[in-house]
C-alpha atoms as a PDB file:
ATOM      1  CA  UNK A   1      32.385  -6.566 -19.585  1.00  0.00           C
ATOM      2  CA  UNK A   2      30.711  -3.761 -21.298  1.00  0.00           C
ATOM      3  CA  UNK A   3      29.378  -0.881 -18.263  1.00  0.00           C
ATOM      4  CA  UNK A   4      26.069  -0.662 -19.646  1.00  0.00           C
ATOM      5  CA  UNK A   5      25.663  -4.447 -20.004  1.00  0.00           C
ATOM      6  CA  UNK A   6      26.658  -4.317 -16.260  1.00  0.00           C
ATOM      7  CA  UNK A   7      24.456  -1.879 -15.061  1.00  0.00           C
ATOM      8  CA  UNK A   8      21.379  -3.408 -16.051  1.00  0.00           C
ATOM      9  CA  UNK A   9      22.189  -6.950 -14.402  1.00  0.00           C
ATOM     10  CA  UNK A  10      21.535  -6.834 -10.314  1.00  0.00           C
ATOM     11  CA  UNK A  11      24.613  -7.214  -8.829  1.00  0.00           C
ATOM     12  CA  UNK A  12      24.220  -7.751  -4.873  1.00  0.00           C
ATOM     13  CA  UNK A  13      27.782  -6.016  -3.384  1.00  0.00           C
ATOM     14  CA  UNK A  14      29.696  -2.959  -4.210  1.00  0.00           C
ATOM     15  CA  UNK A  15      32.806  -5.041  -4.761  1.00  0.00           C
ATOM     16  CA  UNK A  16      31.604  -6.765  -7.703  1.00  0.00           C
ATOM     17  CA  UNK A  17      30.129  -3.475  -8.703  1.00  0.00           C
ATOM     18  CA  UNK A  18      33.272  -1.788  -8.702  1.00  0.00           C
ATOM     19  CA  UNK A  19      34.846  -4.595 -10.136  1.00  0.00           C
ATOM     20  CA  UNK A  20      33.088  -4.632 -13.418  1.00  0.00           C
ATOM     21  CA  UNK A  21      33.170  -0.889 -13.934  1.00  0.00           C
ATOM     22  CA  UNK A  22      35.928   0.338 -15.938  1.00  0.00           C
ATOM     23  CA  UNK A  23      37.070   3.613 -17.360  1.00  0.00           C
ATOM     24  CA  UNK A  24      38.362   3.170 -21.317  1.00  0.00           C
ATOM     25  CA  UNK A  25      40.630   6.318 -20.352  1.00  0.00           C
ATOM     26  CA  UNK A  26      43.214   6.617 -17.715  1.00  0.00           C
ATOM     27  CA  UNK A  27      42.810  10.080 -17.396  1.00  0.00           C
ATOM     28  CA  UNK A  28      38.990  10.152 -17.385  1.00  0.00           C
ATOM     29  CA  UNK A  29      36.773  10.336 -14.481  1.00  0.00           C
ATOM     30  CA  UNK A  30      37.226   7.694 -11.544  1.00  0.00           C
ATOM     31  CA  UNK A  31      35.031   4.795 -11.806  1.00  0.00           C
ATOM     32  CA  UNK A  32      31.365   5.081 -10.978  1.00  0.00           C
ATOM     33  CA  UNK A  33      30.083   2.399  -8.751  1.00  0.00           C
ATOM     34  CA  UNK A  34      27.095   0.391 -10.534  1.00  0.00           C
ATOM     35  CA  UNK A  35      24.148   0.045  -8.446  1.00  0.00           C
ATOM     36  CA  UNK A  36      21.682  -3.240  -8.465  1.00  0.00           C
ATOM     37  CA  UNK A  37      18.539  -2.110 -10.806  1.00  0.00           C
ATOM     38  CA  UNK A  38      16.465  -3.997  -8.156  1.00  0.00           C
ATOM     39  CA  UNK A  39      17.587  -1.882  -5.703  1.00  0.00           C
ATOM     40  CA  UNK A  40      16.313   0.892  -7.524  1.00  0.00           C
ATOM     41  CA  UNK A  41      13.182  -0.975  -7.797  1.00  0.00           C
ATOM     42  CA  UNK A  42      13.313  -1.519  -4.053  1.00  0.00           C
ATOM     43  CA  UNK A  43      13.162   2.210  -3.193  1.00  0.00           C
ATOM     44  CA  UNK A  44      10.660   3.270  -5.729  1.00  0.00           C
ATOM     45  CA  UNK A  45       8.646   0.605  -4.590  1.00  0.00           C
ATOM     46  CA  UNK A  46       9.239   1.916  -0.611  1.00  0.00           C
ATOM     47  CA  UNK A  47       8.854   5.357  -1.734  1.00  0.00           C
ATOM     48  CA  UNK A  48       5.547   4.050  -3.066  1.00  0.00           C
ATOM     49  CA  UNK A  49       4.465   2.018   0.424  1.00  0.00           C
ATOM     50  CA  UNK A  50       5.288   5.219   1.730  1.00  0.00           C
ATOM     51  CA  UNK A  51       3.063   7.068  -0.013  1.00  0.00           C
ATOM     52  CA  UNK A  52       0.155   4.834   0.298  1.00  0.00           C
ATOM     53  CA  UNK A  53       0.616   5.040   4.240  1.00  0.00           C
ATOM     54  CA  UNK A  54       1.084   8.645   4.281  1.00  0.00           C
ATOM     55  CA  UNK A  55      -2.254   8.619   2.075  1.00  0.00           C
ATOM     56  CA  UNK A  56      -4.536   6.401   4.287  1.00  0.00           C
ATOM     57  CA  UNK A  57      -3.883   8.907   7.094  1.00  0.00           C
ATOM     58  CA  UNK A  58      -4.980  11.570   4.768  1.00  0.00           C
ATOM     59  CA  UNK A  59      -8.520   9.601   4.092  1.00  0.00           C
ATOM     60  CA  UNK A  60      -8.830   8.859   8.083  1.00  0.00           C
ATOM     61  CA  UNK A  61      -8.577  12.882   8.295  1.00  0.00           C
ATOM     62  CA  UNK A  62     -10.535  13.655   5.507  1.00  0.00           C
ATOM     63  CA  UNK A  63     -13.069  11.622   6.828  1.00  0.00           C
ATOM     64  CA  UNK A  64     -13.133  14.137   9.846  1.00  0.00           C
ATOM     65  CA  UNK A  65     -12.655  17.065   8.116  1.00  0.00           C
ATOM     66  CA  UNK A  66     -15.750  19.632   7.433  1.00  0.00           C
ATOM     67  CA  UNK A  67     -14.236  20.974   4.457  1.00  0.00           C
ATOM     68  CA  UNK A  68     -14.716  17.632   2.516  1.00  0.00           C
ATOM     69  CA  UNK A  69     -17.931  16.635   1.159  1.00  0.00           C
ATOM     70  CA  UNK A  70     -19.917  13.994   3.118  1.00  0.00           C
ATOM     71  CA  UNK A  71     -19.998  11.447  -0.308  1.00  0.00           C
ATOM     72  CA  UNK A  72     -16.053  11.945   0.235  1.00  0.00           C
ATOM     73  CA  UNK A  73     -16.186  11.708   4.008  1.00  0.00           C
ATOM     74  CA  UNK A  74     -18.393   8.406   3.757  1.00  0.00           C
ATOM     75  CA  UNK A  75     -15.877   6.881   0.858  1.00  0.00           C
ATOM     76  CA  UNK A  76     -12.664   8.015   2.750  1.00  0.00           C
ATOM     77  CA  UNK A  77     -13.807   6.673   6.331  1.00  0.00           C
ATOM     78  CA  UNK A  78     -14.497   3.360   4.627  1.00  0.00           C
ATOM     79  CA  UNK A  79     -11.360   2.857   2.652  1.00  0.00           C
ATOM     80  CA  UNK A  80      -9.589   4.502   5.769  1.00  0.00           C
ATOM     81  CA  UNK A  81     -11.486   1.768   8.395  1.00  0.00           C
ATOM     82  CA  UNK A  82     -10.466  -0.886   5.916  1.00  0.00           C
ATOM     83  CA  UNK A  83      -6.981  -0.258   5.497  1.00  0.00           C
ATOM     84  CA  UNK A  84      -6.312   0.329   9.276  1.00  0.00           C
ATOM     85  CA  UNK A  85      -8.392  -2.323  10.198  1.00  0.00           C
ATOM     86  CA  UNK A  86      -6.367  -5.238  11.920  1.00  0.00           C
ATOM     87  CA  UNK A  87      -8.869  -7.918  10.348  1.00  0.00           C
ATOM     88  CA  UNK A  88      -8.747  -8.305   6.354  1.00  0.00           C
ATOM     89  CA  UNK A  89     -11.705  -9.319   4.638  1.00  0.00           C
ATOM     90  CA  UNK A  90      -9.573 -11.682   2.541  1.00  0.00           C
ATOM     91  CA  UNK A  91      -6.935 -13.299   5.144  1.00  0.00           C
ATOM     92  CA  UNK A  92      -3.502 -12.732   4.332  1.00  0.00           C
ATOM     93  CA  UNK A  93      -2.534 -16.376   4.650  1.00  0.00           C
ATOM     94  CA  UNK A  94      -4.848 -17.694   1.729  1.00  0.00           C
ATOM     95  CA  UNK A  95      -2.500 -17.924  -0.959  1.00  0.00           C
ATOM     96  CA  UNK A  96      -2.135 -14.890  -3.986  1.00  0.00           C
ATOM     97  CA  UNK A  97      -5.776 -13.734  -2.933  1.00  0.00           C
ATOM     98  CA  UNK A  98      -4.774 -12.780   0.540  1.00  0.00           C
ATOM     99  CA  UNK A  99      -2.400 -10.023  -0.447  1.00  0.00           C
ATOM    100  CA  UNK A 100      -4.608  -9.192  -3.237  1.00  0.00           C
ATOM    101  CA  UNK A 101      -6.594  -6.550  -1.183  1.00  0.00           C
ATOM    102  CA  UNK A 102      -3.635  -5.090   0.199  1.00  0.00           C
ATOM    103  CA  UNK A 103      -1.983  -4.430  -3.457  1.00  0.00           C
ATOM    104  CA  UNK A 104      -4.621  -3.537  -5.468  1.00  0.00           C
ATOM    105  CA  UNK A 105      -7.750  -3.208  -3.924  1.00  0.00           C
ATOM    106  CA  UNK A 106      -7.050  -0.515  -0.763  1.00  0.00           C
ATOM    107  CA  UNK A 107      -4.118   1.641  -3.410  1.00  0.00           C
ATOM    108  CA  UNK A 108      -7.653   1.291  -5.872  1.00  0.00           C
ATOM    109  CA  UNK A 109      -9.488   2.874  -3.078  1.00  0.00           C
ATOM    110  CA  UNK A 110      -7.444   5.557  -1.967  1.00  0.00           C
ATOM    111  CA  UNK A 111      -6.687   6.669  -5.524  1.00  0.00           C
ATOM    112  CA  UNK A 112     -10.665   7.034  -6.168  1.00  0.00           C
ATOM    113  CA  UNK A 113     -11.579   8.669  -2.844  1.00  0.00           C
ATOM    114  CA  UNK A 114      -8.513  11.554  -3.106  1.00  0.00           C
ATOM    115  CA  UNK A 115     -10.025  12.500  -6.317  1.00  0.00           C
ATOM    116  CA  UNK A 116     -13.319  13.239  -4.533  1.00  0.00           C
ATOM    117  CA  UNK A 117     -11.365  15.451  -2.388  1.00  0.00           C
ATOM    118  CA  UNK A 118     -10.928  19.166  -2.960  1.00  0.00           C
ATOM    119  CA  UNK A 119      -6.974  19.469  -4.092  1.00  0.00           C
ATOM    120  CA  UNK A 120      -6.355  22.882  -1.710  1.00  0.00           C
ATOM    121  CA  UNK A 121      -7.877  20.386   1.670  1.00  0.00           C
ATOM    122  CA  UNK A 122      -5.969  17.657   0.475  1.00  0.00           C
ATOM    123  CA  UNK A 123      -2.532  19.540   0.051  1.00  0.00           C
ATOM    124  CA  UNK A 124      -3.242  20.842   3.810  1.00  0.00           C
ATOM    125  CA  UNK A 125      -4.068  17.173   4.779  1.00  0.00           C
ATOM    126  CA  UNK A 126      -1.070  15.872   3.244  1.00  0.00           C
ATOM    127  CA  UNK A 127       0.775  17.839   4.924  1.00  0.00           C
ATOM    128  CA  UNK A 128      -0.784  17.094   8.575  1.00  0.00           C
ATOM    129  CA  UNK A 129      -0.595  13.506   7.738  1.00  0.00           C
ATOM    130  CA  UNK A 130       3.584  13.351   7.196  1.00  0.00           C
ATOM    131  CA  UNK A 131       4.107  15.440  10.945  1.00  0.00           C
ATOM    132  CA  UNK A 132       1.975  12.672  12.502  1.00  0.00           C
ATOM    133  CA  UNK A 133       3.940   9.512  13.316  1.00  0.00           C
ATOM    134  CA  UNK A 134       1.766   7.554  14.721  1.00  0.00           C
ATOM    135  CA  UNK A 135      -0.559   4.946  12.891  1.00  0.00           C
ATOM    136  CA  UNK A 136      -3.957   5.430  13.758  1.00  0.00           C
ATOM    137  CA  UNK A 137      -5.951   1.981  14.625  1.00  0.00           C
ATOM    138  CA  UNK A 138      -9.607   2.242  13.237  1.00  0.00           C
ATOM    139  CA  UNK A 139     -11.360  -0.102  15.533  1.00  0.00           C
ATOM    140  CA  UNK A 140     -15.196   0.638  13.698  1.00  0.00           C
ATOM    141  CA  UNK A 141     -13.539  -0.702  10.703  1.00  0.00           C
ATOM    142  CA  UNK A 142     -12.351  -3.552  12.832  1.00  0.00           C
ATOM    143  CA  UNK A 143     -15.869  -4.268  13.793  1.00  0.00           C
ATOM    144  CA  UNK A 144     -17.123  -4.161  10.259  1.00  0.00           C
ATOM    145  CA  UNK A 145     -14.838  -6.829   9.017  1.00  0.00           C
ATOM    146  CA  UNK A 146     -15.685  -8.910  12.067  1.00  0.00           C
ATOM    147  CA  UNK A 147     -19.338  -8.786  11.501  1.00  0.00           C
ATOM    148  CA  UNK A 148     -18.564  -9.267   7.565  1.00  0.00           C
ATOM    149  CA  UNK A 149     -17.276 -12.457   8.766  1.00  0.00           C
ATOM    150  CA  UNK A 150     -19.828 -13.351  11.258  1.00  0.00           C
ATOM    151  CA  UNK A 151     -22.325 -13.026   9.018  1.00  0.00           C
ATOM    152  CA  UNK A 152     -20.899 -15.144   6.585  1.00  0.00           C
ATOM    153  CA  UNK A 153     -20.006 -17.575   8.651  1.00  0.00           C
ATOM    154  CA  UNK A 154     -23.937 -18.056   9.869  1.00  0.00           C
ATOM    155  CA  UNK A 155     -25.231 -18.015   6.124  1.00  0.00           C
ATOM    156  CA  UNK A 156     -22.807 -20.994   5.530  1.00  0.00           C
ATOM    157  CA  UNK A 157     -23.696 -22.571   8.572  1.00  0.00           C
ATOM    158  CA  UNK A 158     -27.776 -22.241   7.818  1.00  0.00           C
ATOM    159  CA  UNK A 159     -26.896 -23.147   4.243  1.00  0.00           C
ATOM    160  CA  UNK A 160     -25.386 -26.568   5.613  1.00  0.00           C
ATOM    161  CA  UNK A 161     -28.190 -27.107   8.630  1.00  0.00           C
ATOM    162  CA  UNK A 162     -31.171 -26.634   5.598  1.00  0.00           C
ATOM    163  CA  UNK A 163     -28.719 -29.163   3.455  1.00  0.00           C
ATOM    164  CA  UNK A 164     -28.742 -31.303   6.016  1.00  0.00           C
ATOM    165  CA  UNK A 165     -32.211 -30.854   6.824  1.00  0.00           C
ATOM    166  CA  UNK A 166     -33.674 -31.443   3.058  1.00  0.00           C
ATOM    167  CA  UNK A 167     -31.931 -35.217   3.248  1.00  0.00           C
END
């Protein structure tokens, strides 16, 4: 089998890796092992997640930080509330939609709100944020999402009591 053939098809153990690869010269170089493209697609994609969580602790500081405007401290605390928040506003368990927020929506936020941040605070932010370990919980944002839901709940329930009422 041709090595480059093999190195873009995902092969799941390093035995069949190995296996595959083959040097056209005896004297040449030992064999390289082949590693599965979607692993490499795996860690850029943790590397990402990793980035997105380092960044959401940046907007949760930058929402307490006096160096950053207040527009940015208002957008930061709510993207940070959101994405910390326990409670989606779209349930994860509602099919395609319900990791929608958590893939594009809150990396959409975070990506507009650092922008409104000054780039020497958020280098020292970023920087704070890796040496903390600890996820921060935002329980105001927790609230918010509750009363979102509240509140929707009682316009759908007046909306079916006046319904019912009009018959």
């Amino acid at each position: 089998m041709n090595p480059k053939r093999s190195n873009r098809i995902g092969y799941r153990s390093k035995a069949m890796a190995l296996l595959l690869t083959r040097t056209d010269d005896a004297r040449a170089a030992p064999a390289k092992i082949l590693y599965p493209t979607n692993m490499q697609w795996l860690d850029r994609a943790r590397t990402w997640a990793r980035g997105i969580k380092r960044d959401v602790v940046v907007l949760w500081l930058a929402a307490r930080d006096r160096r950053v405007p207040w527009y940015a401290k208002l957008a930061a605390g709510a993207v940070a509330a959101y994405a910390l928040s326990p409670v989606d506003l779209i349930p994860d368990f509602i099919p395609v939609f319900g990791y929608l927020d958590d893939l594009v929506i809150v990396p959409l936020g975070i990506i507009a709100v650092i922008k409104l941040i000054p780039a020497d605070v958020l280098a020292q932010l970023r920087i704070e944020a890796t040496k903390r370990t600890e996820r921060p919980v935002s329980r105001g944002g927790m609230i918010a999402i509750i009363a979102t839901w509240v509140l929707l709940a009682a316009l759908l329930l007046w909306m079916v009591v006046d319904a019912s009422a009009v018959r």
